[in-house]
Protein backbone atom coordinates (compact mmCIF):
# COMPACT_ATOMS: atom_id res chain seq x y z
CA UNK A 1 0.00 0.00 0.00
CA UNK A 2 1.43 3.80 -1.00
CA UNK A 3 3.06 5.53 2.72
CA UNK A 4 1.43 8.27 4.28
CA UNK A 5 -1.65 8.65 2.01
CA UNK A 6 -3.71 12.04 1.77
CA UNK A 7 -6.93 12.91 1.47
CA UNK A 8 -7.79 14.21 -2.32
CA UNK A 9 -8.48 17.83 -1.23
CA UNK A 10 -5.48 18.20 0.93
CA UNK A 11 -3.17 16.97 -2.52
CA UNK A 12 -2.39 19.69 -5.12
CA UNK A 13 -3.65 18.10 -8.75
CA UNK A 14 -0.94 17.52 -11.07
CA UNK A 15 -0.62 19.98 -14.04
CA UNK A 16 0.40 17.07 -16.95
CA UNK A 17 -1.27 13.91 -18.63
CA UNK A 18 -0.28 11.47 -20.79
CA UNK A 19 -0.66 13.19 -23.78
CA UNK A 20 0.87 16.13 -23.09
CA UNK A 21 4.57 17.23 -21.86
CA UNK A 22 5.40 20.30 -19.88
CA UNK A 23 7.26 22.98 -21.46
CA UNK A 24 10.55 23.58 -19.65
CA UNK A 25 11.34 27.11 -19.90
CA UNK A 26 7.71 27.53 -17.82
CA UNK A 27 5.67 28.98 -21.12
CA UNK A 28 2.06 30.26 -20.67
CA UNK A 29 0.00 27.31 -21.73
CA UNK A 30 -3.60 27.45 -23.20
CA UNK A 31 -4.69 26.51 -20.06
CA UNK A 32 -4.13 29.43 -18.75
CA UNK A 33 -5.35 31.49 -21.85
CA UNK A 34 -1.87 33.12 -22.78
CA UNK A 35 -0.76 30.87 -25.72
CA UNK A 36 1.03 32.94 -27.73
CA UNK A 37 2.52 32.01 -31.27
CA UNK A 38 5.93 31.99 -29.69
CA UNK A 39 4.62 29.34 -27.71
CA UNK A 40 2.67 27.54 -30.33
CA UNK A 41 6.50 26.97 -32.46
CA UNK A 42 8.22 25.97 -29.41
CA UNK A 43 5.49 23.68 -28.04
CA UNK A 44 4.91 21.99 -31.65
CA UNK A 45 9.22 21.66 -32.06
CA UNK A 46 9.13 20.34 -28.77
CA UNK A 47 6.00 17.42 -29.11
CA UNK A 48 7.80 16.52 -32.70
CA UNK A 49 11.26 16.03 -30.88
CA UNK A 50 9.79 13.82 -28.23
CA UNK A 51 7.23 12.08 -30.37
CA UNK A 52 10.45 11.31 -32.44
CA UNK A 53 9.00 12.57 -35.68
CA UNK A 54 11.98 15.16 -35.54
CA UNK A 55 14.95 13.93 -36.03
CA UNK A 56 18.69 14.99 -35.02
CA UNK A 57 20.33 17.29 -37.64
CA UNK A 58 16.65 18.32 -39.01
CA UNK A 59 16.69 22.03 -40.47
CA UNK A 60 14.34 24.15 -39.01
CA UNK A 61 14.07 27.10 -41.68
CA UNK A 62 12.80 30.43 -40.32
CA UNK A 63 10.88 31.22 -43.35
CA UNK A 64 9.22 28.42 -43.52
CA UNK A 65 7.99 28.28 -39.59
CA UNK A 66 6.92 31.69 -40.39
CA UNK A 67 4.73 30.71 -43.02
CA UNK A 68 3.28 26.89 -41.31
CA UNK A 69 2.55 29.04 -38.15
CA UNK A 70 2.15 32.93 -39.50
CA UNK A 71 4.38 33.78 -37.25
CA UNK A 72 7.09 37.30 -37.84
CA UNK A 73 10.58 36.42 -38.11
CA UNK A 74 11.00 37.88 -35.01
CA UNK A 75 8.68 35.59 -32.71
CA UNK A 76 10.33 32.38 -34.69
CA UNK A 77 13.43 33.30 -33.37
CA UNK A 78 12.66 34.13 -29.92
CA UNK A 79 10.83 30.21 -30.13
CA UNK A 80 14.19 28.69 -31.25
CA UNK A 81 16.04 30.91 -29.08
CA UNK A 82 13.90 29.13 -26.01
CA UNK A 83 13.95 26.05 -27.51
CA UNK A 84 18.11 26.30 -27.73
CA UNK A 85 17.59 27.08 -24.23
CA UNK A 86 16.16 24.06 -23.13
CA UNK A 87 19.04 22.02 -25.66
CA UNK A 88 16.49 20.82 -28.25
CA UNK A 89 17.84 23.17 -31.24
CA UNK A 90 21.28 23.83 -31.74
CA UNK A 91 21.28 27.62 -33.17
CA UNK A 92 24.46 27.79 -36.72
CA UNK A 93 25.79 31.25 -36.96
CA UNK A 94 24.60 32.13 -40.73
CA UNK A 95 23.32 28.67 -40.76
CA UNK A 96 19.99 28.16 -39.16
CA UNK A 97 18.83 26.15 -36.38
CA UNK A 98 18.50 22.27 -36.26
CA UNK A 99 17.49 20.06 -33.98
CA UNK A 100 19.93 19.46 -31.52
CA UNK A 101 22.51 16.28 -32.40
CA UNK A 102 24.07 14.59 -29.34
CA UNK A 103 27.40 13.30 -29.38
CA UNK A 104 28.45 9.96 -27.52
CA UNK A 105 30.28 11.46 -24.90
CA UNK A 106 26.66 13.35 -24.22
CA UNK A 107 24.73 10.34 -24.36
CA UNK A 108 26.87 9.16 -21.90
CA UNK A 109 26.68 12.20 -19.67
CA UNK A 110 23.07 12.77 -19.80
CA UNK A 111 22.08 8.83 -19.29
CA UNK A 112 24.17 9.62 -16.09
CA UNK A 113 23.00 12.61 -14.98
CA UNK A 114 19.53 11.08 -15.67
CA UNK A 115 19.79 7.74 -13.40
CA UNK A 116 20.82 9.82 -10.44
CA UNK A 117 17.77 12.44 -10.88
CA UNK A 118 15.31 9.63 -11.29
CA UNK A 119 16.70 7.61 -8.53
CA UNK A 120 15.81 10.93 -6.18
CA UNK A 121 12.32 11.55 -7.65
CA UNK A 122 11.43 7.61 -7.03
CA UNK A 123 12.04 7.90 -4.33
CA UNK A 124 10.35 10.89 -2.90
CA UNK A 125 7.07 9.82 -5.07
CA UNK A 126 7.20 6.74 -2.58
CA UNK A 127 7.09 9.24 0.27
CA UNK A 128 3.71 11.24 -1.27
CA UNK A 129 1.94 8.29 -3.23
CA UNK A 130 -1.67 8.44 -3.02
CA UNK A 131 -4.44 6.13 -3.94
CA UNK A 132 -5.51 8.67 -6.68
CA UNK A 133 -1.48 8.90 -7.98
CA UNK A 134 -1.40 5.30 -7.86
CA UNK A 135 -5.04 4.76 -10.31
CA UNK A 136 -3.16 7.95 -12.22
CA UNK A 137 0.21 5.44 -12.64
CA UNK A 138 -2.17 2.45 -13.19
CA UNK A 139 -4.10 4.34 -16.21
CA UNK A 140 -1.04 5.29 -17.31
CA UNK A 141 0.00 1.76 -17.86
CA UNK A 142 -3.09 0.94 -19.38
CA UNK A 143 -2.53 3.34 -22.50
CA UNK A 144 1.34 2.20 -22.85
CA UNK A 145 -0.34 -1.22 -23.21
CA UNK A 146 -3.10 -0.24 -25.46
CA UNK A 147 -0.66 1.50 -27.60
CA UNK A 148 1.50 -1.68 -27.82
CA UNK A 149 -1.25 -3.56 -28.93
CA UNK A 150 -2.21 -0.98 -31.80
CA UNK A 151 1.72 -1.66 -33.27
CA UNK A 152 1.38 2.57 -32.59
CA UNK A 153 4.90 4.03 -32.25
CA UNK A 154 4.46 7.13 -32.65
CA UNK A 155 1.96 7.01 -29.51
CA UNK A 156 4.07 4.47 -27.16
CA UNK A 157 7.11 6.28 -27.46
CA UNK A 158 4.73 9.57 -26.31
CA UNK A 159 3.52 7.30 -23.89
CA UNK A 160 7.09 6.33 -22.30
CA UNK A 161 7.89 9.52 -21.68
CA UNK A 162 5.18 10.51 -20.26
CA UNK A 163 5.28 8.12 -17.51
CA UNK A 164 9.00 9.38 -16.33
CA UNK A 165 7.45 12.88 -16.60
CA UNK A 166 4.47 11.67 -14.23
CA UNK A 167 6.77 10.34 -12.04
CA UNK A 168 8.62 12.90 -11.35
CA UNK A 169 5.16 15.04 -10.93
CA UNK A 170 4.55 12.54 -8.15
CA UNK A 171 8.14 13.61 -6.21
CA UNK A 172 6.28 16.55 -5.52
CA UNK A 173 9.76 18.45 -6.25
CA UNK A 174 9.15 21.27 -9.13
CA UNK A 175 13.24 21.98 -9.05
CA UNK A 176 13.95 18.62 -9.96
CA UNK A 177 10.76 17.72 -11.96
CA UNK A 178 11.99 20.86 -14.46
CA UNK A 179 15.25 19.26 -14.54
CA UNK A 180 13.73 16.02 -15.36
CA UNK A 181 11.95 17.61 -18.14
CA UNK A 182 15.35 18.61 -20.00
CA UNK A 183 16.94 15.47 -19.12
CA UNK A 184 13.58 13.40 -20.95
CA UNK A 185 14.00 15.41 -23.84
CA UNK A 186 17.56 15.14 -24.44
CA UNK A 187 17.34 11.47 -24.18
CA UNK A 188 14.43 11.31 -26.50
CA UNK A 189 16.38 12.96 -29.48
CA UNK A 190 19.16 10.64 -28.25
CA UNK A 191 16.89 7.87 -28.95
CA UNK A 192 15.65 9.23 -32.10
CA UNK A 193 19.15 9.61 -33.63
CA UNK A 194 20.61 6.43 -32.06
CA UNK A 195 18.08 3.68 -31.39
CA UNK A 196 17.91 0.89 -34.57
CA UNK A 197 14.54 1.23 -35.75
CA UNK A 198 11.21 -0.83 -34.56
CA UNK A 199 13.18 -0.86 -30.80
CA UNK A 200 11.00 0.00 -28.04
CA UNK A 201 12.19 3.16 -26.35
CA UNK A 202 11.30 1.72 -23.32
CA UNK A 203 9.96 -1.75 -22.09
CA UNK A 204 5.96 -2.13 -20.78
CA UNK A 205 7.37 -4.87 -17.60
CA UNK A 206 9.84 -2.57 -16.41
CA UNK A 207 7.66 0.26 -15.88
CA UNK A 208 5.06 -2.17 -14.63
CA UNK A 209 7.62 -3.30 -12.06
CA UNK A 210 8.56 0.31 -10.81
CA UNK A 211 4.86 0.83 -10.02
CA UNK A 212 4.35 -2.48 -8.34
CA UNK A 213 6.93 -1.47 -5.99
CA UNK A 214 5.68 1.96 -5.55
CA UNK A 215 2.13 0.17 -4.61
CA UNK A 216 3.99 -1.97 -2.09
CA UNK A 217 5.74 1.40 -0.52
CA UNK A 218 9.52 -0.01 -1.52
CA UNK A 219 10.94 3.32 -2.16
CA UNK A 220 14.58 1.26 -2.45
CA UNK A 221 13.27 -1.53 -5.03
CA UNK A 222 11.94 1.30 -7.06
CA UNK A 223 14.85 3.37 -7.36
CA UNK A 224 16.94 -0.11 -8.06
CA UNK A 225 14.86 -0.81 -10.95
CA UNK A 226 14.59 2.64 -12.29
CA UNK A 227 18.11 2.65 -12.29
CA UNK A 228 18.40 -0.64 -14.33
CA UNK A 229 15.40 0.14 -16.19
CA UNK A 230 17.61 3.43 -17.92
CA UNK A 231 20.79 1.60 -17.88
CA UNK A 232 19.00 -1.16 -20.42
CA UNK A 233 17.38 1.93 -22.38
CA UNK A 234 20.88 3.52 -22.80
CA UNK A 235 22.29 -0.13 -23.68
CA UNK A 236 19.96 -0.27 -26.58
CA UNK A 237 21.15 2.96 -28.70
CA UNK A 238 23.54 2.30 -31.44
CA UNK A 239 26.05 5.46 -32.52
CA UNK A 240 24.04 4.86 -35.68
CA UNK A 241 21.81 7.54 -37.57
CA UNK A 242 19.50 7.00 -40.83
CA UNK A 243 18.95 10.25 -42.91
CA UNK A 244 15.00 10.69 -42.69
CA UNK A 245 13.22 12.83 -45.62
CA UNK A 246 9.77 14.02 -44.46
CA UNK A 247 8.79 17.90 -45.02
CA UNK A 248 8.93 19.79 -42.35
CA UNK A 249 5.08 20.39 -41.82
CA UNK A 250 4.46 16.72 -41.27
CA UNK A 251 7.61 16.45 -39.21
CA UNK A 252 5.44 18.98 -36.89
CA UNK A 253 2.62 16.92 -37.62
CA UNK A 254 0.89 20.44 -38.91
């Protein structure tokens, strides 16, 4: 059973679901009714990146996000300004911006950096589970599963990050949750440069297991298999990339 449950009203609801990834330079969300077309580009770079329909080395032409989102020059370059920010877009003096292309020594770093951050947030989502987080974590699994079933890529690998991203929600720790963020997003374009295709970017048991553990209140078993579950994701890239040739428009899936 999850420690030290709380009553619904006394826990503060969770801002993400498993369709959707927050931004993590903090933009003004729809939600909120101050989406701006700065935030439109970034958000739409950012879904493509993780939904691996971007790839590494993609070009990311200013005209031509001006014209997909009628957007001035100016507000497509403070959007891939942010978006080199948050190390999704590299930004080529008198060349353009492309999606950001990790090196090997980065993968390396990052898959590091990564294991020790989502060690920490299993651990502290142990400490705060609720019943309602756990039915969140169990509906969660429900749509990776689904997903599987459909042969829908695009969706599971959505879907798999997504559930670190809850995760860390449920550590109740916004400092390290936005960290988490740019750490999930590095490792997807990782994964979409490096990972042989048809691979699953992460495996349905494994994240099964974490919650199990989480349900049980094993804050230690959790963290153990996180930790294995990242080292066997890392394990599975190959310093391999395939030149992809989609327009850009469906690459933003505009």
């Amino acid at each position: 059973m999850p420690r030290n449950p709380k009553k619904p009203a006394e826990r503060k609801p969770l801002v993400s679901d498993a369709a959707q990834v927050p931004l993590p330079s903090g933009a003004l969300s729809a939600a909120t009714g101050g989406e701006t077309a700065e935030d439109r580009i970034y958000q739409a770079v950012f879904d493509s990146v993780m939904g691996q329909r971007l790839a590494p080395g993609t070009k990311l032409p200013e005209a031509a996000l001006c014209e997909l989102f009628d957007a001035s020059r100016s507000t497509v370059r403070q959007a891939l300004q942010r978006l080199a920010h948050d190390h999704i877009v590299q930004l080529r003096p008198n060349r353009g911006a492309i999606v950001a292309v990790p090196t090997p020594e980065e993968t390396r770093q990052i898959f590091e950096a990564r294991r020790g951050l989502e060690a920490a947030l299993v651990r502290l989502a142990a400490q705060h589970l609720t019943s309602a987080d756990l039915q969140s974590l169990r509906a969660q699994l429900k749509a990776e599963q689904d997903a599987m079933h459909r042969f829908d890529q695009p969706a599971w690998a959505r879907l798999a990050s997504s559930f670190h991203l809850k995760l860390g929600e449920l550590g109740r720790n916004p400092i390290l949750q936005r960290y988490l963020v740019e750490m999930v997003s590095r490792c997807s374009l990782i994964v979409a440069l490096y990972e042989p295709p048809g691979n699953a970017c992460c495996e349905h048991d494994e994240h099964e297991a974490i919650v199990t553990c989480l349900e049980k209140g094993d804050a230690e078993g959790a963290a153990r298999l996180m930790d294995e579950h990242l080292r066997v994701l890392e394990r599975n890239v190959s310093l391999r990339s395939e030149a992809r040739a989609p327009g850009l428009r469906e690459l933003l899936g505009l």
